[in-house]
C-alpha atoms as a PDB file:
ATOM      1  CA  UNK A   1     -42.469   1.369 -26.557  1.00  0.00           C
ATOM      2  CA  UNK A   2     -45.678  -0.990 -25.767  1.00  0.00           C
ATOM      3  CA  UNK A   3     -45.648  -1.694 -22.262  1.00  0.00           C
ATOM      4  CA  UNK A   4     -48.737  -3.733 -22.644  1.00  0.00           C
ATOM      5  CA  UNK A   5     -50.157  -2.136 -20.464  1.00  0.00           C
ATOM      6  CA  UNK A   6     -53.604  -1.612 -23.108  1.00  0.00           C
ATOM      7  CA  UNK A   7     -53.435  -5.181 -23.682  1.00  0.00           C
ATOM      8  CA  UNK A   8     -56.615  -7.126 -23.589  1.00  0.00           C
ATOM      9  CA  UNK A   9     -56.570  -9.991 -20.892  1.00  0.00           C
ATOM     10  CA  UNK A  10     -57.493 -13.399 -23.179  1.00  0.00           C
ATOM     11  CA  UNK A  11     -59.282 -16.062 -21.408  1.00  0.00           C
ATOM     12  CA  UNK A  12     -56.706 -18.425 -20.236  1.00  0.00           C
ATOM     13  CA  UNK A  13     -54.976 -15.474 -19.071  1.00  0.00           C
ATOM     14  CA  UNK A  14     -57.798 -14.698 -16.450  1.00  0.00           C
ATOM     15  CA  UNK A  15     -58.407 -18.502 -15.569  1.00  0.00           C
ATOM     16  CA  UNK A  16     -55.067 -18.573 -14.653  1.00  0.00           C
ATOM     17  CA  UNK A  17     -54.759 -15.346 -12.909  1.00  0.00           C
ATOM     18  CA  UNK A  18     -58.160 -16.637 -10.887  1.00  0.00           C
ATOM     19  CA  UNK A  19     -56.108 -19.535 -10.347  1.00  0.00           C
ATOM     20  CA  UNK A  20     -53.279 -18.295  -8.474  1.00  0.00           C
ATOM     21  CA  UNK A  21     -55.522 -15.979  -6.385  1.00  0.00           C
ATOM     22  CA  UNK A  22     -57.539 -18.983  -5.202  1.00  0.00           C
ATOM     23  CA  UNK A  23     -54.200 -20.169  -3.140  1.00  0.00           C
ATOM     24  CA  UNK A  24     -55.371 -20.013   0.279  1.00  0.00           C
ATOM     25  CA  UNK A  25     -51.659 -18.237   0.899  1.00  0.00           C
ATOM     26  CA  UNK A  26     -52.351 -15.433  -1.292  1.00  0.00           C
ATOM     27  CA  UNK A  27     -55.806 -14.851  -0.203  1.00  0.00           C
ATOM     28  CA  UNK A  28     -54.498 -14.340   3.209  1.00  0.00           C
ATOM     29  CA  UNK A  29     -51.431 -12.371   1.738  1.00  0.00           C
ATOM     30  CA  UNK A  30     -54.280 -10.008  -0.048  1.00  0.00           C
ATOM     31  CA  UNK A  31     -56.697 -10.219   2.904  1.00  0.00           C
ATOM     32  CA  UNK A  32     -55.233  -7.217   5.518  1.00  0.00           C
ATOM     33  CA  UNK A  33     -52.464  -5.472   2.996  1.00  0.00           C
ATOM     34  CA  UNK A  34     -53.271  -2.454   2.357  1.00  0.00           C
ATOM     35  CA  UNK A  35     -49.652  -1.952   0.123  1.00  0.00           C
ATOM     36  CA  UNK A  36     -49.859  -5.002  -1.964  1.00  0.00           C
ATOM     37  CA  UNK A  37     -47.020  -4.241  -4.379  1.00  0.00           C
ATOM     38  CA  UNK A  38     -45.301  -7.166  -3.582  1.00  0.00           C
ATOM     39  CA  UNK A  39     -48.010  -9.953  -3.554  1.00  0.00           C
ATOM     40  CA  UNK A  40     -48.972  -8.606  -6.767  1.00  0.00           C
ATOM     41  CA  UNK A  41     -45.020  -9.024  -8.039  1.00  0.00           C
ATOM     42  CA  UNK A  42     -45.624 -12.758  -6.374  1.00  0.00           C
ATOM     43  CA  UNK A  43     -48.613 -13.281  -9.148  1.00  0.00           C
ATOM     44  CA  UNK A  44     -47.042 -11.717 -12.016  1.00  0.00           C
ATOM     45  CA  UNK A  45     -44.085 -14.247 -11.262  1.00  0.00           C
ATOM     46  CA  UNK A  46     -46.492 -17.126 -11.086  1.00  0.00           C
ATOM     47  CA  UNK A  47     -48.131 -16.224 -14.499  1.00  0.00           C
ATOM     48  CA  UNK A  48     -44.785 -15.459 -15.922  1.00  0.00           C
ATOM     49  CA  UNK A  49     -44.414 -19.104 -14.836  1.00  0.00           C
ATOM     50  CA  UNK A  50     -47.040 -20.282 -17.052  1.00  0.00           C
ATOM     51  CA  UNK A  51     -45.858 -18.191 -19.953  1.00  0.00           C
ATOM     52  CA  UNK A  52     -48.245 -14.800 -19.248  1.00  0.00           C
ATOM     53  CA  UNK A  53     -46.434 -11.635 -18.911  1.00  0.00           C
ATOM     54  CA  UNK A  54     -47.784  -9.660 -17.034  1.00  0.00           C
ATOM     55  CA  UNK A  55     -46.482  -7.087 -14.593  1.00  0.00           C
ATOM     56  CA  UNK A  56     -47.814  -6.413 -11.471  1.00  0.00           C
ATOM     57  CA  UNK A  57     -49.399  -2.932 -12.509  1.00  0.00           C
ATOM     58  CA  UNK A  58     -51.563  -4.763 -14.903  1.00  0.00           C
ATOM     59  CA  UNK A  59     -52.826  -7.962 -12.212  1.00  0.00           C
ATOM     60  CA  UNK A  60     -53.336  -5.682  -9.383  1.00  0.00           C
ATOM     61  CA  UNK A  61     -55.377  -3.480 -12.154  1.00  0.00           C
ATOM     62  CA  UNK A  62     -57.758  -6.861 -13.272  1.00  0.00           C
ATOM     63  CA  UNK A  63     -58.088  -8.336  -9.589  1.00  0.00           C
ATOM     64  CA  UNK A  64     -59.408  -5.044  -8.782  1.00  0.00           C
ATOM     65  CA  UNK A  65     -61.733  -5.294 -11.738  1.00  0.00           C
ATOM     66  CA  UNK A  66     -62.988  -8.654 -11.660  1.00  0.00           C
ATOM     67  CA  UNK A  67     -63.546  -7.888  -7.751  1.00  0.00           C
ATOM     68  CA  UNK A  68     -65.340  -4.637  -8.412  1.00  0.00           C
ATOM     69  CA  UNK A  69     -67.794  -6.325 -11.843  1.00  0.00           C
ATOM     70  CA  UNK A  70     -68.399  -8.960  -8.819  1.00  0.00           C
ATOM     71  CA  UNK A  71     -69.494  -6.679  -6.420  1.00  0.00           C
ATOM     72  CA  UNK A  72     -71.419  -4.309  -8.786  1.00  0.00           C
ATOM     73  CA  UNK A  73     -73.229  -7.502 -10.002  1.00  0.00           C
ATOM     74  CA  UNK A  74     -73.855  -8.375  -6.462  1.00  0.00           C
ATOM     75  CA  UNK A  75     -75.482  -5.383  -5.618  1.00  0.00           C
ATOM     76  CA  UNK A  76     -77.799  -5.243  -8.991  1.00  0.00           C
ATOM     77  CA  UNK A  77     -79.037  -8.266  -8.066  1.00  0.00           C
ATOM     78  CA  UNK A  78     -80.095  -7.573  -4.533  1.00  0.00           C
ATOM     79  CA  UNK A  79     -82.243  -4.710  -6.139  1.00  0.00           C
ATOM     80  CA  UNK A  80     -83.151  -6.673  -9.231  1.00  0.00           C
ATOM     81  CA  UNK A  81     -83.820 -10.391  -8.017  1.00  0.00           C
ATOM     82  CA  UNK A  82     -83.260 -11.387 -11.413  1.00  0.00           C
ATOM     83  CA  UNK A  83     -79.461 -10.693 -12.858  1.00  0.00           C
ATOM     84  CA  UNK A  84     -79.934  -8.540 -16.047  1.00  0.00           C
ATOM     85  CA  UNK A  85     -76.232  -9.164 -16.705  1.00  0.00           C
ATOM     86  CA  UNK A  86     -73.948 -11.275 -16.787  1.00  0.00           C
ATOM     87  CA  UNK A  87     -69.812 -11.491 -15.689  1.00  0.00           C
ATOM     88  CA  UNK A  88     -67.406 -13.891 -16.902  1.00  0.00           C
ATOM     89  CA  UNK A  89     -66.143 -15.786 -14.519  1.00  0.00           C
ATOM     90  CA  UNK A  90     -68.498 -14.841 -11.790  1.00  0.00           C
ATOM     91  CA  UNK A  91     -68.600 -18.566 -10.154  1.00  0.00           C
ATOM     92  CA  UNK A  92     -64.997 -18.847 -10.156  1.00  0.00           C
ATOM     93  CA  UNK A  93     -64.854 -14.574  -7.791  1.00  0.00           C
ATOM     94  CA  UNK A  94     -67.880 -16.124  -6.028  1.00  0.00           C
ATOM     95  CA  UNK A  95     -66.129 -18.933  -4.860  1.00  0.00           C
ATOM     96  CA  UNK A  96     -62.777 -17.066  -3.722  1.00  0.00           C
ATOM     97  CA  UNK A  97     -64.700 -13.833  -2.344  1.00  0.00           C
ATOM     98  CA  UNK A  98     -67.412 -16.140  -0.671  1.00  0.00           C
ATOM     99  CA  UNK A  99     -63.989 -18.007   0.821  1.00  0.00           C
ATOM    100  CA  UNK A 100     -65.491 -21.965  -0.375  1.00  0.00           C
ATOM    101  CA  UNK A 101     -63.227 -24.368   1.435  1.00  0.00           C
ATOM    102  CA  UNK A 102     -60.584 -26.221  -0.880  1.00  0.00           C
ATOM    103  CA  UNK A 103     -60.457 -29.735  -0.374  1.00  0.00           C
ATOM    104  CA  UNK A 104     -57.459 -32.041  -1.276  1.00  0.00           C
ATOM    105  CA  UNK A 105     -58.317 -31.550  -5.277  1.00  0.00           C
ATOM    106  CA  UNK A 106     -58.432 -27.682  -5.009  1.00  0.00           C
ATOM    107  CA  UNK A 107     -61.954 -26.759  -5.734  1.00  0.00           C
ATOM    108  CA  UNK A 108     -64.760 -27.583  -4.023  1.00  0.00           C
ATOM    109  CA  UNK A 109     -66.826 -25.020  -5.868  1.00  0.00           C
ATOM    110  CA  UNK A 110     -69.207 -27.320  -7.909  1.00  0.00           C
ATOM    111  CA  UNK A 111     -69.939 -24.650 -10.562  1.00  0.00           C
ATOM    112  CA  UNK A 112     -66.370 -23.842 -11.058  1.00  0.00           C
ATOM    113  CA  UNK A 113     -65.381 -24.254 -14.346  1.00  0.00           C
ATOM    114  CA  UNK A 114     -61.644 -23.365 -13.298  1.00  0.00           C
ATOM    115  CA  UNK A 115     -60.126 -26.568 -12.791  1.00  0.00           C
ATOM    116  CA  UNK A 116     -63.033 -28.632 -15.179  1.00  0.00           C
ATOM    117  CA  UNK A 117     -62.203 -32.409 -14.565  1.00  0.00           C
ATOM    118  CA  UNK A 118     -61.114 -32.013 -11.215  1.00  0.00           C
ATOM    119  CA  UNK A 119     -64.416 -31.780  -8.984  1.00  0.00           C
ATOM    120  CA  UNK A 120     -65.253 -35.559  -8.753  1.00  0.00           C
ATOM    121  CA  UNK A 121     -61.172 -36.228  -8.082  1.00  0.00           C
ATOM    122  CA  UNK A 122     -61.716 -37.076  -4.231  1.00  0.00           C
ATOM    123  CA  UNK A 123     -64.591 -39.672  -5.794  1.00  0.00           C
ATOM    124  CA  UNK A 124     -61.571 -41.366  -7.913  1.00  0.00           C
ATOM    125  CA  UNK A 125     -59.611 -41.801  -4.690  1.00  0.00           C
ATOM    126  CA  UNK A 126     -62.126 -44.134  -2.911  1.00  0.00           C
END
């Protein structure tokens, strides 16, 4: 009986789980809930979407992770100057948890390797 719940999270799995919490309606969904069960149900449909099952035990469990390696990180390097380690990831939770504005192509975040090709989209456009 594997619920899955042991089950390493593989890179795409994360980008897209970053993904979906960088929509400015879940951020504000996430922002004052204090019983989240339901926006968390709301991403594990999303990823389902995309072909990752997940349940919403298990992206509550890494959102609260990658926020908490962010803000441990965060903190070392205050003390430190210089980070002695380093997170996966970190631009793309430094972007949502530093609230960058999206533009028209999604990220504005120029180190975000999230949505690589995208950045210079608005530059097509002209």
């Amino acid at each position: 009986n594997d619920t899955g719940a042991g089950k390493h999270w593989s890179d795409n799995e994360v980008r897209a789980l970053i993904n979906i919490w960088s929509d400015e309606k879940i951020q504000q969904m996430l922002e004052g809930a204090t019983r989240n069960k339901e926006i968390f149900e709301e991403i594990a449909r999303r990823l389902m979407k995309r072909g990752i099952d997940r349940d919403w035990k298990q992206c509550r469990t890494k959102y609260k992770n990658l926020k908490y390696e962010y803000r441990a990180l965060q903190k070392e390097n205050e003390h430190l100057g210089n980070p002695r380690r380093k997170m996966r990831f970190y631009d793309e939770v430094d972007c949502i948890l530093r609230r960058q504005p999206l533009g028209p192509s999604g990220w504005e975040c120029e180190s975000s390797s999230l949505l690589s090709g995208t950045e210079n989209f608005s530059d097509e456009i002209k």
